[in-house]
PDB file of N, CA and C in Angstrom:
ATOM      1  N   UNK A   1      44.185   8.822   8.286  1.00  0.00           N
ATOM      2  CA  UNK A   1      43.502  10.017   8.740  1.00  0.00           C
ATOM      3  C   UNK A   1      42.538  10.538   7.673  1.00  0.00           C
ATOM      4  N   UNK A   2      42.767  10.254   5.920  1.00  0.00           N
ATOM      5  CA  UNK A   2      42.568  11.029   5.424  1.00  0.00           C
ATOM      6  C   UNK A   2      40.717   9.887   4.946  1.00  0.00           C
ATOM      7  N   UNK A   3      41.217   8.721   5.791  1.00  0.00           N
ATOM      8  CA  UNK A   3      39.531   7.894   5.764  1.00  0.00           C
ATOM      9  C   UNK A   3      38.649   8.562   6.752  1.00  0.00           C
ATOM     10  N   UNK A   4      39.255   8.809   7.803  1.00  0.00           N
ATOM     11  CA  UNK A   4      38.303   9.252   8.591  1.00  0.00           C
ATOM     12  C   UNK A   4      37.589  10.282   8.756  1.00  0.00           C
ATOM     13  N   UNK A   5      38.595  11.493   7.459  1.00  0.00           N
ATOM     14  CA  UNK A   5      37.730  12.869   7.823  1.00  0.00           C
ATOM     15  C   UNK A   5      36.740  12.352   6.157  1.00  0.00           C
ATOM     16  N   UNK A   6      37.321  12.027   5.594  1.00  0.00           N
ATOM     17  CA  UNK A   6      36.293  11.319   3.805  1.00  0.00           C
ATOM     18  C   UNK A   6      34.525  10.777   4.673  1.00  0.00           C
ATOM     19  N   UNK A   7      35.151   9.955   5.833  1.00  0.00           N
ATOM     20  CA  UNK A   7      33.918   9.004   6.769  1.00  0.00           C
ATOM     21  C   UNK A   7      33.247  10.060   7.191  1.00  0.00           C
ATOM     22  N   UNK A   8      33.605  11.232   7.938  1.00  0.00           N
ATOM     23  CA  UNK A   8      33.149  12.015   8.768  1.00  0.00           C
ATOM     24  C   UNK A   8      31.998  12.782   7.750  1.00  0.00           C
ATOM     25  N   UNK A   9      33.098  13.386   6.708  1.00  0.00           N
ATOM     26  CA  UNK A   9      32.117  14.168   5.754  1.00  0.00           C
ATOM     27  C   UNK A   9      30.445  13.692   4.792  1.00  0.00           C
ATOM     28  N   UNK A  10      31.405  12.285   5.050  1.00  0.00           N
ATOM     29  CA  UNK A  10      29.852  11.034   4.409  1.00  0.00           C
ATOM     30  C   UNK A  10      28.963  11.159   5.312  1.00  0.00           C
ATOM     31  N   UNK A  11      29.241  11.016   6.653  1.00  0.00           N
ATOM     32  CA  UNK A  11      27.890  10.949   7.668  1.00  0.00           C
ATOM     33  C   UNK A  11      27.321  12.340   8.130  1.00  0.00           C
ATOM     34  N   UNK A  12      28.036  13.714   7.943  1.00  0.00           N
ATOM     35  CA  UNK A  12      27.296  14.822   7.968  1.00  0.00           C
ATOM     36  C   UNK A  12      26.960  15.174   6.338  1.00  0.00           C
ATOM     37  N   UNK A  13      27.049  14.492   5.203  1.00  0.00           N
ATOM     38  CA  UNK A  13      26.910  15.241   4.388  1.00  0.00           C
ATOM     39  C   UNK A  13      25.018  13.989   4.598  1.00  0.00           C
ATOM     40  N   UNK A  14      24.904  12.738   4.504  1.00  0.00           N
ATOM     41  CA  UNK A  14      23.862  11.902   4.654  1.00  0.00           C
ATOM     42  C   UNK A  14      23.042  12.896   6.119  1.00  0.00           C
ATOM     43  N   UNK A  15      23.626  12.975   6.971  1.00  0.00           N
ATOM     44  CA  UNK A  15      22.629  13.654   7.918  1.00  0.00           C
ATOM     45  C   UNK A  15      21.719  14.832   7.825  1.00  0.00           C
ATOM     46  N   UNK A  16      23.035  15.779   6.673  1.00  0.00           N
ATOM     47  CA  UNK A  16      22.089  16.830   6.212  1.00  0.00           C
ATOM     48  C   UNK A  16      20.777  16.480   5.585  1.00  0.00           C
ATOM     49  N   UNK A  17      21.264  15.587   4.348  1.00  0.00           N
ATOM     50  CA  UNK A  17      20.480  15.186   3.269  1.00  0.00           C
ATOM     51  C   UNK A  17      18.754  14.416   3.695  1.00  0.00           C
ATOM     52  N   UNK A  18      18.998  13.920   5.033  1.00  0.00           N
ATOM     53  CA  UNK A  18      18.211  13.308   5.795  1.00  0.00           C
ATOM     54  C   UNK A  18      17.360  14.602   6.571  1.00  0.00           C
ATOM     55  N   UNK A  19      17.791  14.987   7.276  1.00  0.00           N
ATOM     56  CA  UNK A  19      17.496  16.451   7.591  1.00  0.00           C
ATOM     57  C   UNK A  19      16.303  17.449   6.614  1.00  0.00           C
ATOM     58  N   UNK A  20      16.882  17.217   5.611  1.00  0.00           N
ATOM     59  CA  UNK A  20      16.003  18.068   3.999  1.00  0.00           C
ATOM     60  C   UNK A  20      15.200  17.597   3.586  1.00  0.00           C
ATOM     61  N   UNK A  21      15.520  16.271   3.634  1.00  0.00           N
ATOM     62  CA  UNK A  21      14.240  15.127   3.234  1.00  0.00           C
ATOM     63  C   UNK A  21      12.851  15.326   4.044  1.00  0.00           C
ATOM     64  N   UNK A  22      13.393  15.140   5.409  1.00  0.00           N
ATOM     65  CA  UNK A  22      12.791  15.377   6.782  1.00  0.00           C
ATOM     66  C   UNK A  22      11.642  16.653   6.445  1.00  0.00           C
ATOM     67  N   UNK A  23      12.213  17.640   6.121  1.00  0.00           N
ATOM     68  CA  UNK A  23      11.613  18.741   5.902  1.00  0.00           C
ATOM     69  C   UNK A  23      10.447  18.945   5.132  1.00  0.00           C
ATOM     70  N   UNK A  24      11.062  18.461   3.917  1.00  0.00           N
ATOM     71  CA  UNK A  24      10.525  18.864   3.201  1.00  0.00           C
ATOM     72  C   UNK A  24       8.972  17.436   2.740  1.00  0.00           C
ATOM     73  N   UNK A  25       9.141  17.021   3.496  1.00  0.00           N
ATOM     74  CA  UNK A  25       7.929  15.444   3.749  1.00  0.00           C
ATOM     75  C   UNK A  25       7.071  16.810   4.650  1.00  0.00           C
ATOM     76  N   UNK A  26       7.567  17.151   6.056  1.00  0.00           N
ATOM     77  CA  UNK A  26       6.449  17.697   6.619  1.00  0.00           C
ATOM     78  C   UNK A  26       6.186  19.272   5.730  1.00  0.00           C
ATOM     79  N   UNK A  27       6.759  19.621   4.513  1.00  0.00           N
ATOM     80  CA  UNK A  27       6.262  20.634   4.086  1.00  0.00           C
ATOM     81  C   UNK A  27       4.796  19.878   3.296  1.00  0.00           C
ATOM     82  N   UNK A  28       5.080  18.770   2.828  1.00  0.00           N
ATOM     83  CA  UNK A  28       4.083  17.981   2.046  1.00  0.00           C
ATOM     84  C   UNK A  28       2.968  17.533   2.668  1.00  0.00           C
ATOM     85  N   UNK A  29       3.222  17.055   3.604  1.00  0.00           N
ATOM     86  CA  UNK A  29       2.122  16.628   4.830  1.00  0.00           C
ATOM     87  C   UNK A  29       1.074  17.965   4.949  1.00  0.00           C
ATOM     88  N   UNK A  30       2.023  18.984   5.286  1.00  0.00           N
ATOM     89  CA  UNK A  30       0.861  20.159   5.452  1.00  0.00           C
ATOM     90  C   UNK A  30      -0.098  20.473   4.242  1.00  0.00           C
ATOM     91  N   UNK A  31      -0.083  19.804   3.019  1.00  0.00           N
ATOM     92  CA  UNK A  31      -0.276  19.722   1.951  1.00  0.00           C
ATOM     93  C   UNK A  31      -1.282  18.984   1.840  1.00  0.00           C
ATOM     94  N   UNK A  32      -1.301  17.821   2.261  1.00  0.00           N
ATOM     95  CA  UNK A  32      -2.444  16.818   2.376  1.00  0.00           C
ATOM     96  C   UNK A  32      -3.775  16.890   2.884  1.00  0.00           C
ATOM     97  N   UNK A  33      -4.712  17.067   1.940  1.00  0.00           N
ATOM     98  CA  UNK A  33      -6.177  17.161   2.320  1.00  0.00           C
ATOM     99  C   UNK A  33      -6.654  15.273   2.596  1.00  0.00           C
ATOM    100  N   UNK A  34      -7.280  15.616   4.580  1.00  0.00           N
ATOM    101  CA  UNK A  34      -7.194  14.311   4.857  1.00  0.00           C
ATOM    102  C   UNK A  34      -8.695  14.115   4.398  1.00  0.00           C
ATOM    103  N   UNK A  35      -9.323  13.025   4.129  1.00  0.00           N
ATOM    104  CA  UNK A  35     -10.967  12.445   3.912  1.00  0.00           C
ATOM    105  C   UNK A  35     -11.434  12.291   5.634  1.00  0.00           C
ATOM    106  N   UNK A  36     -12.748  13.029   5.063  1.00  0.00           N
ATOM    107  CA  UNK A  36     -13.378  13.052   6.161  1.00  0.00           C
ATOM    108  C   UNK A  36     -14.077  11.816   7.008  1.00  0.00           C
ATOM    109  N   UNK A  37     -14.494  11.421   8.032  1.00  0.00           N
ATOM    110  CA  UNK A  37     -14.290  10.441   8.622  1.00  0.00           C
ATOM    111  C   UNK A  37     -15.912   9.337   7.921  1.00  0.00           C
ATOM    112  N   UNK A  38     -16.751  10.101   7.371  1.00  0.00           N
ATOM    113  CA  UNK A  38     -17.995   9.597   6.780  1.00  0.00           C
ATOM    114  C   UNK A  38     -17.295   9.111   5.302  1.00  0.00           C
ATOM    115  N   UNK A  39     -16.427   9.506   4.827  1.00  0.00           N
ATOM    116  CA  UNK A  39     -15.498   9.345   3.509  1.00  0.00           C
ATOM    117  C   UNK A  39     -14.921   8.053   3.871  1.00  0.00           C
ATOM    118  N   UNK A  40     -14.788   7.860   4.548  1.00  0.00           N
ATOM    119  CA  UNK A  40     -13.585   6.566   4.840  1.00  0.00           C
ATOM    120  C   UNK A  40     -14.311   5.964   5.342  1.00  0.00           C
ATOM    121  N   UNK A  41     -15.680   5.781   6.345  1.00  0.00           N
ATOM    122  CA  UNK A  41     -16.556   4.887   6.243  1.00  0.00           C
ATOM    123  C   UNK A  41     -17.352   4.242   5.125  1.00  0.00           C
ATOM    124  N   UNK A  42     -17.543   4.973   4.348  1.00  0.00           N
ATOM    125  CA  UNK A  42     -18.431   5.112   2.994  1.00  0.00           C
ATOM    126  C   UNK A  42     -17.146   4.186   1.956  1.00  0.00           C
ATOM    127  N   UNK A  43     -15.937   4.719   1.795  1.00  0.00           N
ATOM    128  CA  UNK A  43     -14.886   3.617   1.499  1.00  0.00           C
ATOM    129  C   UNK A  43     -14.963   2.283   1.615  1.00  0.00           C
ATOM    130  N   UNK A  44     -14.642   2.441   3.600  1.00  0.00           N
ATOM    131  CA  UNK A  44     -14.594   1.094   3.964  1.00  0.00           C
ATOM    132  C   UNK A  44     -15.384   0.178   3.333  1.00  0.00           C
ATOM    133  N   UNK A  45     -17.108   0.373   2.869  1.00  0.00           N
ATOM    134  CA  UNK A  45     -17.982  -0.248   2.972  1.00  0.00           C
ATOM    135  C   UNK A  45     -18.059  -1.071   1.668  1.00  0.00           C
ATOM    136  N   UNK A  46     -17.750  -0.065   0.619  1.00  0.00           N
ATOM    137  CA  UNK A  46     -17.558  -0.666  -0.793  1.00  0.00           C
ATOM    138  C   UNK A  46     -16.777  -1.454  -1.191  1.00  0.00           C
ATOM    139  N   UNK A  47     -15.413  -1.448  -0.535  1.00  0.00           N
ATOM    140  CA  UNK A  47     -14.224  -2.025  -0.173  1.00  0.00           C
ATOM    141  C   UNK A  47     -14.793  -3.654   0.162  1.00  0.00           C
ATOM    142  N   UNK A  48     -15.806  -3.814   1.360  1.00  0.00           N
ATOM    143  CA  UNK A  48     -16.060  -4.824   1.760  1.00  0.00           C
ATOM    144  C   UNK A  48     -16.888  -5.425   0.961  1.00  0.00           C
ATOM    145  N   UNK A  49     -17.847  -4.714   0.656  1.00  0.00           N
ATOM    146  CA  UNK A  49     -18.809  -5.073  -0.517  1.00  0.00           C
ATOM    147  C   UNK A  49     -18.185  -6.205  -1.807  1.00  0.00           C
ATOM    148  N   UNK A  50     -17.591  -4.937  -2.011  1.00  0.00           N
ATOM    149  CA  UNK A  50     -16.722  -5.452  -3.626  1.00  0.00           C
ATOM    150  C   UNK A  50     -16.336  -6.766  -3.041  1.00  0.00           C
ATOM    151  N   UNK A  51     -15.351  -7.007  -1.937  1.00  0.00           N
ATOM    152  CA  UNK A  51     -14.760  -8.245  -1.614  1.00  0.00           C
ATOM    153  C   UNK A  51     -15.539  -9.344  -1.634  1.00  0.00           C
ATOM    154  N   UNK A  52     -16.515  -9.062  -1.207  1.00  0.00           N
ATOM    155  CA  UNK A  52     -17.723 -10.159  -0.994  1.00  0.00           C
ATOM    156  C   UNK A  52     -18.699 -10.648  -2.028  1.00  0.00           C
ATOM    157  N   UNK A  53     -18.799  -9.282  -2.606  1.00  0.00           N
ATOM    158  CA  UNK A  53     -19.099 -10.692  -4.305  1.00  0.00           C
ATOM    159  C   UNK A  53     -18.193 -10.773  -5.056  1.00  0.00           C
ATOM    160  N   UNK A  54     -16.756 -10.435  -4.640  1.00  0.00           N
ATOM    161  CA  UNK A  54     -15.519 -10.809  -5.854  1.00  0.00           C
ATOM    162  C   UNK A  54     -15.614 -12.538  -5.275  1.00  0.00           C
ATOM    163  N   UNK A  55     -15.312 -12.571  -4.124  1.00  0.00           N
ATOM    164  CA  UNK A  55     -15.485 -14.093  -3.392  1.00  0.00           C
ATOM    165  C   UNK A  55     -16.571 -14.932  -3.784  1.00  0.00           C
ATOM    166  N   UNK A  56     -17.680 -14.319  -3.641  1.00  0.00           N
ATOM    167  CA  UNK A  56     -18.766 -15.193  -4.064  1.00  0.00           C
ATOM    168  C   UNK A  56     -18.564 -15.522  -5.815  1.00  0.00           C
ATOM    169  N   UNK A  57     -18.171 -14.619  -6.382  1.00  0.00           N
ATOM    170  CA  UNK A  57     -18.264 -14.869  -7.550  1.00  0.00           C
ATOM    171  C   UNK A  57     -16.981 -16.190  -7.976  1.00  0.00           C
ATOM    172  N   UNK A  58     -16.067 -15.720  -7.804  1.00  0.00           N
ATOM    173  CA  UNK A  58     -14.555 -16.970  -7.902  1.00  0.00           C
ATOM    174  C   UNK A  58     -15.324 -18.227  -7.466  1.00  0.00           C
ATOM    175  N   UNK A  59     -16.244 -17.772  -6.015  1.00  0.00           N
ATOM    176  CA  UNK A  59     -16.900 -19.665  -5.367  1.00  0.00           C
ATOM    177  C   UNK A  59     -17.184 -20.588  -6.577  1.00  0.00           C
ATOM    178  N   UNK A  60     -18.122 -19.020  -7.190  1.00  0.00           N
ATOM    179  CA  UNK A  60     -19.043 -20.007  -7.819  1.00  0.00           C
ATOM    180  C   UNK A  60     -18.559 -20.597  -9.066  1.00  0.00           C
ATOM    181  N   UNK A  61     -17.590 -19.850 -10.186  1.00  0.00           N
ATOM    182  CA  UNK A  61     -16.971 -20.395 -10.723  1.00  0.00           C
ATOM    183  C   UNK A  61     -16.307 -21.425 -10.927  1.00  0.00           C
ATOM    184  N   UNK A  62     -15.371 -21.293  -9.108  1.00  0.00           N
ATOM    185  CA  UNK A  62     -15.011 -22.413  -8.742  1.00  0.00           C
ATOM    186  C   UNK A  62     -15.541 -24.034  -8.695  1.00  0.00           C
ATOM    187  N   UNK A  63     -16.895 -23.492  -8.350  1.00  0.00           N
ATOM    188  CA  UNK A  63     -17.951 -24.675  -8.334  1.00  0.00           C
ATOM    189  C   UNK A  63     -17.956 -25.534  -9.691  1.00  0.00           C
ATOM    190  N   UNK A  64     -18.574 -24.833 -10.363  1.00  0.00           N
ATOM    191  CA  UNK A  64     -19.356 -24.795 -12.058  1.00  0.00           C
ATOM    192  C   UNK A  64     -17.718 -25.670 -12.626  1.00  0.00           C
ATOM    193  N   UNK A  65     -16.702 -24.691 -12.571  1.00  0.00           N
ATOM    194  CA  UNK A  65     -15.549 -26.051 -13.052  1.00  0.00           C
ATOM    195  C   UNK A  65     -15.014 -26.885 -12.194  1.00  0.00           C
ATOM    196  N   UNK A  66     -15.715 -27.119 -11.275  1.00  0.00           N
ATOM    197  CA  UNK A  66     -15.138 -28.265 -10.293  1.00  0.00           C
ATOM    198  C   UNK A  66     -16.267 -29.338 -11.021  1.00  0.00           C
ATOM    199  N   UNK A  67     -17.164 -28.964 -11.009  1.00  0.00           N
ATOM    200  CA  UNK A  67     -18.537 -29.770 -11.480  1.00  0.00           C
ATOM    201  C   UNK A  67     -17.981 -30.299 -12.948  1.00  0.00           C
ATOM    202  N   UNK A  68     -17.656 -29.151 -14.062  1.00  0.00           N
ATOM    203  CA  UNK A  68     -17.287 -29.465 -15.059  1.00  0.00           C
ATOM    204  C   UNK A  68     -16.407 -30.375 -15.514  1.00  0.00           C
ATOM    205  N   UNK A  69     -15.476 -30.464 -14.845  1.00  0.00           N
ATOM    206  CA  UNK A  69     -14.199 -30.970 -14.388  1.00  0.00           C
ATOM    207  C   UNK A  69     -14.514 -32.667 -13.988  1.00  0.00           C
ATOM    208  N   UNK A  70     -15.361 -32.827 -12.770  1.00  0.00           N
ATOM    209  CA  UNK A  70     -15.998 -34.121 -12.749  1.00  0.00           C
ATOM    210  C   UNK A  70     -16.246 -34.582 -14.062  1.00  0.00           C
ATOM    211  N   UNK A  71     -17.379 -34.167 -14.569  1.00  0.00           N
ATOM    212  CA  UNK A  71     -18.455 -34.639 -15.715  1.00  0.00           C
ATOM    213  C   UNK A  71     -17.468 -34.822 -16.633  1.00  0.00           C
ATOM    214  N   UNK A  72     -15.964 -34.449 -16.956  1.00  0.00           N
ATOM    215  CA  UNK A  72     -15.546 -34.593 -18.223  1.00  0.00           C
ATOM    216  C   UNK A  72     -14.248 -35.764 -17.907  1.00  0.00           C
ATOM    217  N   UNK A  73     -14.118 -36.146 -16.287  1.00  0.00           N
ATOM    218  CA  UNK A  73     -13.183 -37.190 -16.097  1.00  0.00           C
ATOM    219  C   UNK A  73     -14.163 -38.064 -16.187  1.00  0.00           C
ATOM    220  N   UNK A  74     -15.036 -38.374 -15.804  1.00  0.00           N
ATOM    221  CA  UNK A  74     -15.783 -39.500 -15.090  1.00  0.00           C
ATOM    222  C   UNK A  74     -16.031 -40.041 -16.802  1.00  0.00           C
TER     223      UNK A  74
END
């Protein structure tokens, strides 16, 4: 008996605790200044940018010691 009320008290004492957590996230949320929707386009874009000559750049590297790489087996 004396597991089950120990069990009982574990799952309302976790429910509270869950409960507070709960709370206190949407006290934080109300907190959050969201970016405006030209902000997160303007993001997106650099984001893609950057990606696209980080890629191009690795290619070309890639290239130059693939090339290098030949010339020093051969």
């Amino acid at each position: 008996m004396a597991q089950v009320t120990a069990l009982v008290e574990r799952a309302q004492e976790w429910w509270g605790t869950t409960l507070r957590f709960l709370k206190e996230v949407r006290v934080e949320m109300k907190k959050v200044t969201w970016p405006q929707r030209k902000e997160i386009i303007g993001s997106t874009a650099v984001v893609i940018v950057a990606s696209f000559l980080v890629s191009f750049f690795l290619g070309f590297v890639d290239l130059v010691l693939q090339k290098l790489l030949g010339f020093i087996i051969k």
